[in-house]
PDB file of N, CA and C in Angstrom:
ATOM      1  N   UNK A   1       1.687 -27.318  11.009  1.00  0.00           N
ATOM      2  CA  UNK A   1       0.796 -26.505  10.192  1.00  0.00           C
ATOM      3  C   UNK A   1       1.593 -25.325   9.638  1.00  0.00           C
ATOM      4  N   UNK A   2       1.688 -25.477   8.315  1.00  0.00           N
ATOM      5  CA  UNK A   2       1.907 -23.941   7.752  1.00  0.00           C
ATOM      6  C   UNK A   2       1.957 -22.769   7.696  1.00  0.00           C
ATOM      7  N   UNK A   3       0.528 -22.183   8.076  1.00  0.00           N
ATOM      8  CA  UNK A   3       0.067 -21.365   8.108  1.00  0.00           C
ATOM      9  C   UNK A   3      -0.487 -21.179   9.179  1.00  0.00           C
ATOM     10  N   UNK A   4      -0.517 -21.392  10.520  1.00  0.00           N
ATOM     11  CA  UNK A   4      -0.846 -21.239  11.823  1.00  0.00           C
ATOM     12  C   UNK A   4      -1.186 -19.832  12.107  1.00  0.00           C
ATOM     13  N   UNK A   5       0.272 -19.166  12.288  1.00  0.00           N
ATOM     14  CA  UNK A   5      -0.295 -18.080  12.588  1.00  0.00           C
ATOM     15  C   UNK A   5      -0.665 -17.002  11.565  1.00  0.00           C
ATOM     16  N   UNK A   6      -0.395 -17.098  10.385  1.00  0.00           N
ATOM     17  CA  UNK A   6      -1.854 -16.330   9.707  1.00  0.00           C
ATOM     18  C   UNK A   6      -3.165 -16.779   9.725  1.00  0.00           C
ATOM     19  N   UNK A   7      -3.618 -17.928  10.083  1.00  0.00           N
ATOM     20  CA  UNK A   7      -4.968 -18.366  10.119  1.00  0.00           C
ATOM     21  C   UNK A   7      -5.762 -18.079  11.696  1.00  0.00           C
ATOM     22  N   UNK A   8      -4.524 -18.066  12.573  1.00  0.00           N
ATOM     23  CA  UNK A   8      -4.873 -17.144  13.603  1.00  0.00           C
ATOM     24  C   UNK A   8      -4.911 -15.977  14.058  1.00  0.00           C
ATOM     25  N   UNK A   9      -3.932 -15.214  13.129  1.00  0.00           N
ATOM     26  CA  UNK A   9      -4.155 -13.391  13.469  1.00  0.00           C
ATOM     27  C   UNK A   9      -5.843 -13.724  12.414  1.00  0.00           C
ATOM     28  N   UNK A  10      -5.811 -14.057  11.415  1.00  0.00           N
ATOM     29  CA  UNK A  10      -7.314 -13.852  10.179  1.00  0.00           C
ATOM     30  C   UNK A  10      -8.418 -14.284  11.169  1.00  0.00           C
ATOM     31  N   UNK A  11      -8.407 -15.280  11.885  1.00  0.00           N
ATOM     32  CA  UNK A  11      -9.774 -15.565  13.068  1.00  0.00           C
ATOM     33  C   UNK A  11      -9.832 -14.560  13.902  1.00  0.00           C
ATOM     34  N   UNK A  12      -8.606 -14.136  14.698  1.00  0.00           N
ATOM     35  CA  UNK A  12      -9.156 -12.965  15.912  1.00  0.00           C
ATOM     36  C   UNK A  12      -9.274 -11.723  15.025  1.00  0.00           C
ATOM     37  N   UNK A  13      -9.044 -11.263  14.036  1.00  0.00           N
ATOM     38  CA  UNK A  13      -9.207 -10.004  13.222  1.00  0.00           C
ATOM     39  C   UNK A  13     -11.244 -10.250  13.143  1.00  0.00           C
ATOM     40  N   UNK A  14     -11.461 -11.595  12.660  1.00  0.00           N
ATOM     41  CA  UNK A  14     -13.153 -11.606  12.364  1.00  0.00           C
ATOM     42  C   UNK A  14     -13.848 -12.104  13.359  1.00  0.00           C
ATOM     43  N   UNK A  15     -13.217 -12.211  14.643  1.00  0.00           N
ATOM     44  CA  UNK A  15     -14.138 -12.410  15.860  1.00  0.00           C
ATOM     45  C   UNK A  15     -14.024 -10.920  16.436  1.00  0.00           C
ATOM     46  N   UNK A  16     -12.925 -10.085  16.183  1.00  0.00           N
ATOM     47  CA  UNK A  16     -13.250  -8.778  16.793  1.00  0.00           C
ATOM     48  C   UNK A  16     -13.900  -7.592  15.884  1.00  0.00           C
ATOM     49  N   UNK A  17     -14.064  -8.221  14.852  1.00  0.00           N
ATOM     50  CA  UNK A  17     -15.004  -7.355  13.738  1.00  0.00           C
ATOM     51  C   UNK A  17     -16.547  -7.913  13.972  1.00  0.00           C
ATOM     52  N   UNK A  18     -16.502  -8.945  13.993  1.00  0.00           N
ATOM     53  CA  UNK A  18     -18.197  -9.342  14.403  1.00  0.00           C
ATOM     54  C   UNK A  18     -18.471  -8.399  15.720  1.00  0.00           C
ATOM     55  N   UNK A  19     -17.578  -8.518  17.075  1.00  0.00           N
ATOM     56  CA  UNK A  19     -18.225  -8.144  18.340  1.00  0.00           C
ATOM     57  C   UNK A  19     -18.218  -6.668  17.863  1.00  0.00           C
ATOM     58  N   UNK A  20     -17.192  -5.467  17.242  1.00  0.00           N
ATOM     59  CA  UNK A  20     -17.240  -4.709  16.888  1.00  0.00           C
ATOM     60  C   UNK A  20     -18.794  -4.221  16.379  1.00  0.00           C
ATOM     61  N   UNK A  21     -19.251  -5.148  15.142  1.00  0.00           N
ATOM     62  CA  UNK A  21     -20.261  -4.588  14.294  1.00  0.00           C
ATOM     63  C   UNK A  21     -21.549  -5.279  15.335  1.00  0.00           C
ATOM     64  N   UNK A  22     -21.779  -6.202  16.054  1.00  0.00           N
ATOM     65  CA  UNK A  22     -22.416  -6.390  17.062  1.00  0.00           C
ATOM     66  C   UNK A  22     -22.809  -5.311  18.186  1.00  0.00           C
ATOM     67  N   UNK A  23     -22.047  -4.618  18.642  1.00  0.00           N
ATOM     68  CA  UNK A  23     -21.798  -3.908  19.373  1.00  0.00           C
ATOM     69  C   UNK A  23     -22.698  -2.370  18.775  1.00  0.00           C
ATOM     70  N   UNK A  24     -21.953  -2.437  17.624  1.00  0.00           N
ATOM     71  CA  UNK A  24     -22.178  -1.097  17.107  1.00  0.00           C
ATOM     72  C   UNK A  24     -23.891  -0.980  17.149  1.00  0.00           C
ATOM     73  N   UNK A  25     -24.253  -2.223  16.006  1.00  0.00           N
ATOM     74  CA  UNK A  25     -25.892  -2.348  16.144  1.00  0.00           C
ATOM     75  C   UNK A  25     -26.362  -2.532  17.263  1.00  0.00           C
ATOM     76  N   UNK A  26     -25.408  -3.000  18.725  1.00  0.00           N
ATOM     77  CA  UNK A  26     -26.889  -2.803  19.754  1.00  0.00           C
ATOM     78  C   UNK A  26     -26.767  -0.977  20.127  1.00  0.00           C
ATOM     79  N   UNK A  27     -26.179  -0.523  19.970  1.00  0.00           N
ATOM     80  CA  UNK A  27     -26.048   1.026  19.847  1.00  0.00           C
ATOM     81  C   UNK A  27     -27.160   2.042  19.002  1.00  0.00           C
ATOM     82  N   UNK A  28     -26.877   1.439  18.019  1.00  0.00           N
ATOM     83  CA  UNK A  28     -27.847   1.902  17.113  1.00  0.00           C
ATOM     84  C   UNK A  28     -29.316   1.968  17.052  1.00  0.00           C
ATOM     85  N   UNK A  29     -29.619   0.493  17.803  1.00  0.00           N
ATOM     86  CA  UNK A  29     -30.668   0.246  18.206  1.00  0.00           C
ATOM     87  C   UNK A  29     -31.271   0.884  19.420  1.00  0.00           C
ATOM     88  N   UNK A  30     -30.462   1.350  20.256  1.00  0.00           N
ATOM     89  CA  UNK A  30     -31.212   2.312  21.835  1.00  0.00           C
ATOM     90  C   UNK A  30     -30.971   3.451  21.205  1.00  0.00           C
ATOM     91  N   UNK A  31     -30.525   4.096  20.117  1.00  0.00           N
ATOM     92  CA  UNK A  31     -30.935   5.617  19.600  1.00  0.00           C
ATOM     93  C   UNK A  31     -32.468   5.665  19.179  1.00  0.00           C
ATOM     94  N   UNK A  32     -32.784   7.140  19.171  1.00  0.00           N
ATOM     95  CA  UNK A  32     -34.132   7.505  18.833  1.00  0.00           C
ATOM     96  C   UNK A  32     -33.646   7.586  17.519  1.00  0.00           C
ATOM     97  N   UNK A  33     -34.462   8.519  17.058  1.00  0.00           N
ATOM     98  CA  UNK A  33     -34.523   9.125  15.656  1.00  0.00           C
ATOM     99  C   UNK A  33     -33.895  10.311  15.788  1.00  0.00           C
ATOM    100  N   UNK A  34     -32.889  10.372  14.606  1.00  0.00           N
ATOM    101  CA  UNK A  34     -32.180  11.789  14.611  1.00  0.00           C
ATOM    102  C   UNK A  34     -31.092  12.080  15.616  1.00  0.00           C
ATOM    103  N   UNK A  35     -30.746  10.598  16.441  1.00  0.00           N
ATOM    104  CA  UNK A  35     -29.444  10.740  16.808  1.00  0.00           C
ATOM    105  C   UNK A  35     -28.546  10.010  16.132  1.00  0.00           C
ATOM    106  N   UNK A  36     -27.306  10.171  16.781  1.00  0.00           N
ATOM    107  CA  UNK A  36     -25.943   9.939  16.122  1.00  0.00           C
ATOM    108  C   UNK A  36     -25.204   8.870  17.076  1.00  0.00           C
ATOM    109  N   UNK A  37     -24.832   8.083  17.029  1.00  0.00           N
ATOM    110  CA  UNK A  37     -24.194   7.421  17.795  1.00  0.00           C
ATOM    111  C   UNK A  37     -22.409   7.843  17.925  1.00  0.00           C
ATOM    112  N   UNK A  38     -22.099   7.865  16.927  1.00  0.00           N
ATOM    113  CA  UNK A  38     -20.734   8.193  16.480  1.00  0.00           C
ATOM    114  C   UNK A  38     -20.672   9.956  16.098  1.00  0.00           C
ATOM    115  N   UNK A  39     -21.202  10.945  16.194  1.00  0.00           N
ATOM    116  CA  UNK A  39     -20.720  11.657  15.975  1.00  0.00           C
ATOM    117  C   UNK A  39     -19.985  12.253  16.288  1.00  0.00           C
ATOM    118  N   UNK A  40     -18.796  13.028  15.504  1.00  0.00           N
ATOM    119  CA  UNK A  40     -17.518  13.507  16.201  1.00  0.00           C
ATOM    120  C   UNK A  40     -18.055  14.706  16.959  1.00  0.00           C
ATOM    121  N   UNK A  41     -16.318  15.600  16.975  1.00  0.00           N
ATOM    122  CA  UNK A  41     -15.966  16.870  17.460  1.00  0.00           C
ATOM    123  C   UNK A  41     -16.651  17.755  16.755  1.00  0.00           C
ATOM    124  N   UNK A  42     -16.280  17.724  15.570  1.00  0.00           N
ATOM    125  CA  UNK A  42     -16.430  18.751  14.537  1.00  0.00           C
ATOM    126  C   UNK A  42     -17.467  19.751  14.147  1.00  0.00           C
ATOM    127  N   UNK A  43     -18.334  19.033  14.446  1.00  0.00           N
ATOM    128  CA  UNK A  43     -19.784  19.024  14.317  1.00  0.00           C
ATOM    129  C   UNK A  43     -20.390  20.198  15.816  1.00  0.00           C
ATOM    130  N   UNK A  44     -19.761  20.105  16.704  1.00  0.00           N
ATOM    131  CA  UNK A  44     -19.886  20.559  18.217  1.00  0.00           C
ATOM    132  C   UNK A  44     -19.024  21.518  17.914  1.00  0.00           C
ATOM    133  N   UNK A  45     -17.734  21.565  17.599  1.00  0.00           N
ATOM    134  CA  UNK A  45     -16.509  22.922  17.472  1.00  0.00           C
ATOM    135  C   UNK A  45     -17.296  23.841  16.390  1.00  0.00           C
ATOM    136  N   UNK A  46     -17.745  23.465  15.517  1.00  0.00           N
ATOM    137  CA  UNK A  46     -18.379  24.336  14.316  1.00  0.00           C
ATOM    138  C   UNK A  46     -19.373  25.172  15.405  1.00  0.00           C
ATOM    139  N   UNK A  47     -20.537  24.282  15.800  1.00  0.00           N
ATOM    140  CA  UNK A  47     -21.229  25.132  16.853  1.00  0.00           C
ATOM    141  C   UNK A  47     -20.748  25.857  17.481  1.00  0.00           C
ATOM    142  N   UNK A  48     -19.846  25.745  18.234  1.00  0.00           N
ATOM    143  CA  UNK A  48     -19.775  26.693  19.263  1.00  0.00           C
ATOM    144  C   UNK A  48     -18.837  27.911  18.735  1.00  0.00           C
ATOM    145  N   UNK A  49     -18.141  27.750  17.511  1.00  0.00           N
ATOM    146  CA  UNK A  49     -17.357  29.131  16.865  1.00  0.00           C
ATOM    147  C   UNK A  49     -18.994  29.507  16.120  1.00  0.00           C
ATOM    148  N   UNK A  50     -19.791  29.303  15.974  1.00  0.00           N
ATOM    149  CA  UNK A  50     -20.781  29.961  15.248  1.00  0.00           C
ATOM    150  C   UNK A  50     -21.734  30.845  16.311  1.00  0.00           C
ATOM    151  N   UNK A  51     -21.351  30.066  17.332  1.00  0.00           N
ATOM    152  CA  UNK A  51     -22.368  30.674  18.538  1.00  0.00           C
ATOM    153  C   UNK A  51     -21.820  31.767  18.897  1.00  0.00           C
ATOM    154  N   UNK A  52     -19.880  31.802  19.028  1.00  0.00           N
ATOM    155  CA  UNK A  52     -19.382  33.229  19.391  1.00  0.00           C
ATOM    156  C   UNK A  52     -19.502  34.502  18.576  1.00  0.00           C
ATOM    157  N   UNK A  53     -20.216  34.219  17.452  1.00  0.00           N
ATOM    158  CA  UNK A  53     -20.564  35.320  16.814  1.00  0.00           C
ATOM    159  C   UNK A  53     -19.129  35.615  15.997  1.00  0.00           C
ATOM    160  N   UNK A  54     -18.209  34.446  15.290  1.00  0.00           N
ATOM    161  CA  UNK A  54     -17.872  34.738  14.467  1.00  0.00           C
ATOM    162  C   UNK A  54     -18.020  34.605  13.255  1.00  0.00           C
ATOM    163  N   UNK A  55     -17.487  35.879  11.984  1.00  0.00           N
ATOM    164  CA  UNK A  55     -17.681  35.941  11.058  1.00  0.00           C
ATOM    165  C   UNK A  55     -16.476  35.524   9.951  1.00  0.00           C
ATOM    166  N   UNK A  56     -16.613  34.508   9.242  1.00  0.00           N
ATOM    167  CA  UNK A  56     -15.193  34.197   8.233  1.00  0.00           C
ATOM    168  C   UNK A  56     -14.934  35.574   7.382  1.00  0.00           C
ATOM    169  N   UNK A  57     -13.731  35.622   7.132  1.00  0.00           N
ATOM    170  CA  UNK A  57     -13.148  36.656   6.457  1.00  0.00           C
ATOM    171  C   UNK A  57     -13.308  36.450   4.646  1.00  0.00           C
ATOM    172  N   UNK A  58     -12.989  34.962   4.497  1.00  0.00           N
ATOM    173  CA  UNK A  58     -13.125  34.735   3.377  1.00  0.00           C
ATOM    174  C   UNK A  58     -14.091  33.969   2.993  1.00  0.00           C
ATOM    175  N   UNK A  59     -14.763  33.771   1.439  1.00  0.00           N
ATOM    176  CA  UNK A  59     -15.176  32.608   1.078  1.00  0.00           C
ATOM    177  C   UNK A  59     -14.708  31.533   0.234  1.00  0.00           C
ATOM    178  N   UNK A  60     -15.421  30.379   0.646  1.00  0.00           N
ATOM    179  CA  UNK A  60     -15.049  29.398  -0.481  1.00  0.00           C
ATOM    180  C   UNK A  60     -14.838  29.831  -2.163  1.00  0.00           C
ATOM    181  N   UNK A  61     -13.929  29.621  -2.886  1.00  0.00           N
ATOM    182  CA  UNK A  61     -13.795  30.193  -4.302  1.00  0.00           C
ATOM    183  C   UNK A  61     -14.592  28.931  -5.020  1.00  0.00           C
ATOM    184  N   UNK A  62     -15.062  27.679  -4.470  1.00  0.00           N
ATOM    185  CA  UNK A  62     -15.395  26.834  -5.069  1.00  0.00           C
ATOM    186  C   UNK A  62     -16.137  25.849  -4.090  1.00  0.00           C
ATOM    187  N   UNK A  63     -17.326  25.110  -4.395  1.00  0.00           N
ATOM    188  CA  UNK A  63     -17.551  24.195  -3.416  1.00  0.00           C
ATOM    189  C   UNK A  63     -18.535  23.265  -4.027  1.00  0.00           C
ATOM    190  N   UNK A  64     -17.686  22.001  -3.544  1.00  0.00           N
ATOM    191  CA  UNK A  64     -18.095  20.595  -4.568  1.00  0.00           C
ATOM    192  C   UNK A  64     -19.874  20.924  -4.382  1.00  0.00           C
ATOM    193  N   UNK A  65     -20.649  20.068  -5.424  1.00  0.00           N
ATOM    194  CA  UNK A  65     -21.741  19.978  -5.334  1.00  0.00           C
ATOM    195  C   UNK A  65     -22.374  18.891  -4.751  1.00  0.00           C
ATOM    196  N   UNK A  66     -21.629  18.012  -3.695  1.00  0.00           N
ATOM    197  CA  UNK A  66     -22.613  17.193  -3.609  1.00  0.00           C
ATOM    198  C   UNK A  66     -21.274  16.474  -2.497  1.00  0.00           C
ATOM    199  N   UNK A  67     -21.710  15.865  -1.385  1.00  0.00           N
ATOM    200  CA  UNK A  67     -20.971  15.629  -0.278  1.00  0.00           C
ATOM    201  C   UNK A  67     -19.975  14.054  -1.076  1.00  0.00           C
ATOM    202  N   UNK A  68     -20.760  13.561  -1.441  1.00  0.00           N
ATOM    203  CA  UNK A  68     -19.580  12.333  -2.460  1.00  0.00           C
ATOM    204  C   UNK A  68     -18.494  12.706  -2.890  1.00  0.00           C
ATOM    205  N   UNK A  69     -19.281  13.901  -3.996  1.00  0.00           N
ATOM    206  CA  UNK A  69     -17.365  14.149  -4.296  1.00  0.00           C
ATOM    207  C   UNK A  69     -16.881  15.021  -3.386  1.00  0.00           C
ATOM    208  N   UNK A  70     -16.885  15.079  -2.489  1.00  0.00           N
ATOM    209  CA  UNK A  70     -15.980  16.311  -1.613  1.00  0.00           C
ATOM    210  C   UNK A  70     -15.291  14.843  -0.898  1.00  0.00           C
ATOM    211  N   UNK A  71     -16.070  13.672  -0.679  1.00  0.00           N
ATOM    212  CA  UNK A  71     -15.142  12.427   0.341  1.00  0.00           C
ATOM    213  C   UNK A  71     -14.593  12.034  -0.802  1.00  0.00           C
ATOM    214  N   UNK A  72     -14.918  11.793  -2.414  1.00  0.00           N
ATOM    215  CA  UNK A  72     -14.042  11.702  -3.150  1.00  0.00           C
ATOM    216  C   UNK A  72     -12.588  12.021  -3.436  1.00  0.00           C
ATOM    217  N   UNK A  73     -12.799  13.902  -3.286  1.00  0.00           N
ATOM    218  CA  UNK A  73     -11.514  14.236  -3.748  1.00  0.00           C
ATOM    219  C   UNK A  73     -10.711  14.183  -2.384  1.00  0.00           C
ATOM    220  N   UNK A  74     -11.507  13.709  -1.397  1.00  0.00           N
ATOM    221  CA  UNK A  74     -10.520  13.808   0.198  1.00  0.00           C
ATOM    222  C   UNK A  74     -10.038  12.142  -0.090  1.00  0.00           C
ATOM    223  N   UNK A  75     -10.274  11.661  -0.772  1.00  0.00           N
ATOM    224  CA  UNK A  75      -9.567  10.486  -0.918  1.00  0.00           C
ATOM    225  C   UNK A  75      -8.491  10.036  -1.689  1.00  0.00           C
ATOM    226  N   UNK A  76      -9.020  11.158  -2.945  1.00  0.00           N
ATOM    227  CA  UNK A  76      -7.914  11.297  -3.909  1.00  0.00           C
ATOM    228  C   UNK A  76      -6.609  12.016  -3.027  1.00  0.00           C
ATOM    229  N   UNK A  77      -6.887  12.687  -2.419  1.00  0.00           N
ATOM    230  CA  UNK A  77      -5.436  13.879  -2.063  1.00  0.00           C
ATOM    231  C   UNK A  77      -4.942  12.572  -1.255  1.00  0.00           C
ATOM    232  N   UNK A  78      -5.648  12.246  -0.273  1.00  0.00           N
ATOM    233  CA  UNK A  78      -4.575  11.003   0.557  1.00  0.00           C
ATOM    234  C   UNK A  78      -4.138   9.438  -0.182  1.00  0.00           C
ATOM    235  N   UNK A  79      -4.827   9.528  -1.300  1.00  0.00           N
ATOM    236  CA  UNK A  79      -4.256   8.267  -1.916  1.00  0.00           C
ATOM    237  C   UNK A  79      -3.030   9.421  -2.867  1.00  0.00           C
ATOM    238  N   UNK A  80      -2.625   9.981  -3.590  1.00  0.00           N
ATOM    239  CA  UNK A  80      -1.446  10.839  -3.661  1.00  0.00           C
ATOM    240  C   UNK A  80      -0.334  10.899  -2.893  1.00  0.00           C
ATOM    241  N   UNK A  81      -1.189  11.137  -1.704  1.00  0.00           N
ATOM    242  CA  UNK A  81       0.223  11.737  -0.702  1.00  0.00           C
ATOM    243  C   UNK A  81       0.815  10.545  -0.159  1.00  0.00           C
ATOM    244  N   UNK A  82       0.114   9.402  -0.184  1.00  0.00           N
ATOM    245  CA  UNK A  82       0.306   8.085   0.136  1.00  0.00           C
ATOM    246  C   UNK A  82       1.375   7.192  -1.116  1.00  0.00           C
ATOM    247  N   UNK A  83       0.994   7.697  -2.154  1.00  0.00           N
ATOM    248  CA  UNK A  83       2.191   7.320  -3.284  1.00  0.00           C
ATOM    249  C   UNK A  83       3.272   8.526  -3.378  1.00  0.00           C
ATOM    250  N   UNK A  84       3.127   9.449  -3.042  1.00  0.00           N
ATOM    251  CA  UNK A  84       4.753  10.361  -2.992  1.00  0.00           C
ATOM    252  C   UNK A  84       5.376   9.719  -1.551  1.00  0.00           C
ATOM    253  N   UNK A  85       4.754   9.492  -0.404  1.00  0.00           N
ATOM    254  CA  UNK A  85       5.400   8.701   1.023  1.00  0.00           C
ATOM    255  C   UNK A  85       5.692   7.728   0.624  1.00  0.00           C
ATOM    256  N   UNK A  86       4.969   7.025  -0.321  1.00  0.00           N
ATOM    257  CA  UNK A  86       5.587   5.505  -0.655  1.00  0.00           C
ATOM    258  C   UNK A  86       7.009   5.207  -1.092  1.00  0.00           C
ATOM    259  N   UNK A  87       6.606   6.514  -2.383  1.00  0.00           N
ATOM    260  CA  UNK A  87       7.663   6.690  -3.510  1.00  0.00           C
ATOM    261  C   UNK A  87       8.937   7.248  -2.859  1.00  0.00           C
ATOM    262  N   UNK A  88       9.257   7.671  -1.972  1.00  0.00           N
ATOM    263  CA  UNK A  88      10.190   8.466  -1.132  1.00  0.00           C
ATOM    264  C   UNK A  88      10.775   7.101  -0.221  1.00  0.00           C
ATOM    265  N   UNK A  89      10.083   6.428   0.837  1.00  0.00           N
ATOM    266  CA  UNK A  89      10.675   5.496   1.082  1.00  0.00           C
ATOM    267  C   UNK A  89      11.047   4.759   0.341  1.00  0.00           C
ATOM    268  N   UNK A  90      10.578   4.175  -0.485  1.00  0.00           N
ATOM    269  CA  UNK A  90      11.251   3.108  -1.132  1.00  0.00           C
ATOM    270  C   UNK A  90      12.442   3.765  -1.836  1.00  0.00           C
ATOM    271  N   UNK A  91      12.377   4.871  -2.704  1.00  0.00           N
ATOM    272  CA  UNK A  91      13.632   5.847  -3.076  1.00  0.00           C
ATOM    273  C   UNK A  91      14.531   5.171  -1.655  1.00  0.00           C
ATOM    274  N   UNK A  92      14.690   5.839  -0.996  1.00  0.00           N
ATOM    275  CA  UNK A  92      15.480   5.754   0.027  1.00  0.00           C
ATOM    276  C   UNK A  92      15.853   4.614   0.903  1.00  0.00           C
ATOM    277  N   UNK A  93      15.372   3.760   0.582  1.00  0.00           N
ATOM    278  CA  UNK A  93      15.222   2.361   0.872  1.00  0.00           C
ATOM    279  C   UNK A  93      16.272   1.581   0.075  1.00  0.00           C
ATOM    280  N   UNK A  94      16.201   1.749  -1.001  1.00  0.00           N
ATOM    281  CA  UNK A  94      16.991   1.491  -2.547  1.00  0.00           C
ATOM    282  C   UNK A  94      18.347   2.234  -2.540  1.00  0.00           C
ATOM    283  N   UNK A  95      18.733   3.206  -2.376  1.00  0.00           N
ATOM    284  CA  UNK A  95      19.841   3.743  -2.351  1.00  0.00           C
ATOM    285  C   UNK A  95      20.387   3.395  -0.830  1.00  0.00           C
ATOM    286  N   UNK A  96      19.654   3.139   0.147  1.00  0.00           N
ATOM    287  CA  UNK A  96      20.574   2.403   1.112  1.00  0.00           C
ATOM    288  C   UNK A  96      21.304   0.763   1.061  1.00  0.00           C
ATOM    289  N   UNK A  97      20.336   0.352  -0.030  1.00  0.00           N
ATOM    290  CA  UNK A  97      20.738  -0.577  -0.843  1.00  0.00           C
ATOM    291  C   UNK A  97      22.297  -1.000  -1.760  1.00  0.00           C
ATOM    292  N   UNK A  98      21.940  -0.412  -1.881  1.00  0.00           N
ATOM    293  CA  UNK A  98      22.979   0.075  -3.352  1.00  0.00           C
ATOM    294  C   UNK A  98      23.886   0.786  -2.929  1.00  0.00           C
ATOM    295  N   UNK A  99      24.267   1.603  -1.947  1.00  0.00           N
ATOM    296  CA  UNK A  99      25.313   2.362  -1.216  1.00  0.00           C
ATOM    297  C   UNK A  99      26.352   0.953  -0.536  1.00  0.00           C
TER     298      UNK A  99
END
């Protein structure tokens, strides 16, 4: 067979994505209303610096209108920084080449 073992990493990749998303929904399902199953840190660290009674020094000079584009432009900056890392290895990849 040809293709063996890509047709076997591609099966255990979608038998551990089913038990994954299986999993997740029986989770979802023993929450009430208005919980979170997955929620991070962040969310808890914000609390508790708000609880010590601190005050930010500065403010936002700008702030997206609407939570989409704020995961938008957080996607844009890492798809960027992901083509200058690209663009750098392979640079350097190429001249070890060619040396």
């Amino acid at each position: 067979m040809k293709h063996g073992m890509e047709i076997a990493v591609a099966a255990l990749i979608i038998v551990f994505a089913a038990v994954f998303l299986f999993q997740d929904a029986a989770i979802q399902a023993s929450l009430g209303d208005g919980e979170e199953a997955w929620g991070g840190a962040d969310g808890e660290a914000a609390d508790l610096i708000e609880a010590s009674g601190y005050e930010p020094w500065t403010e936002p000079f700008w702030a997206p209108p609407s939570g989409e584009i704020e995961s938008l432009l957080f996607a844009l900056q890492a798809a960027i920084g992901a083509v200058i890392i690209g663009y750098v290895f392979g640079y350097w990849q190429g001249s070890r080449k060619t040396a």
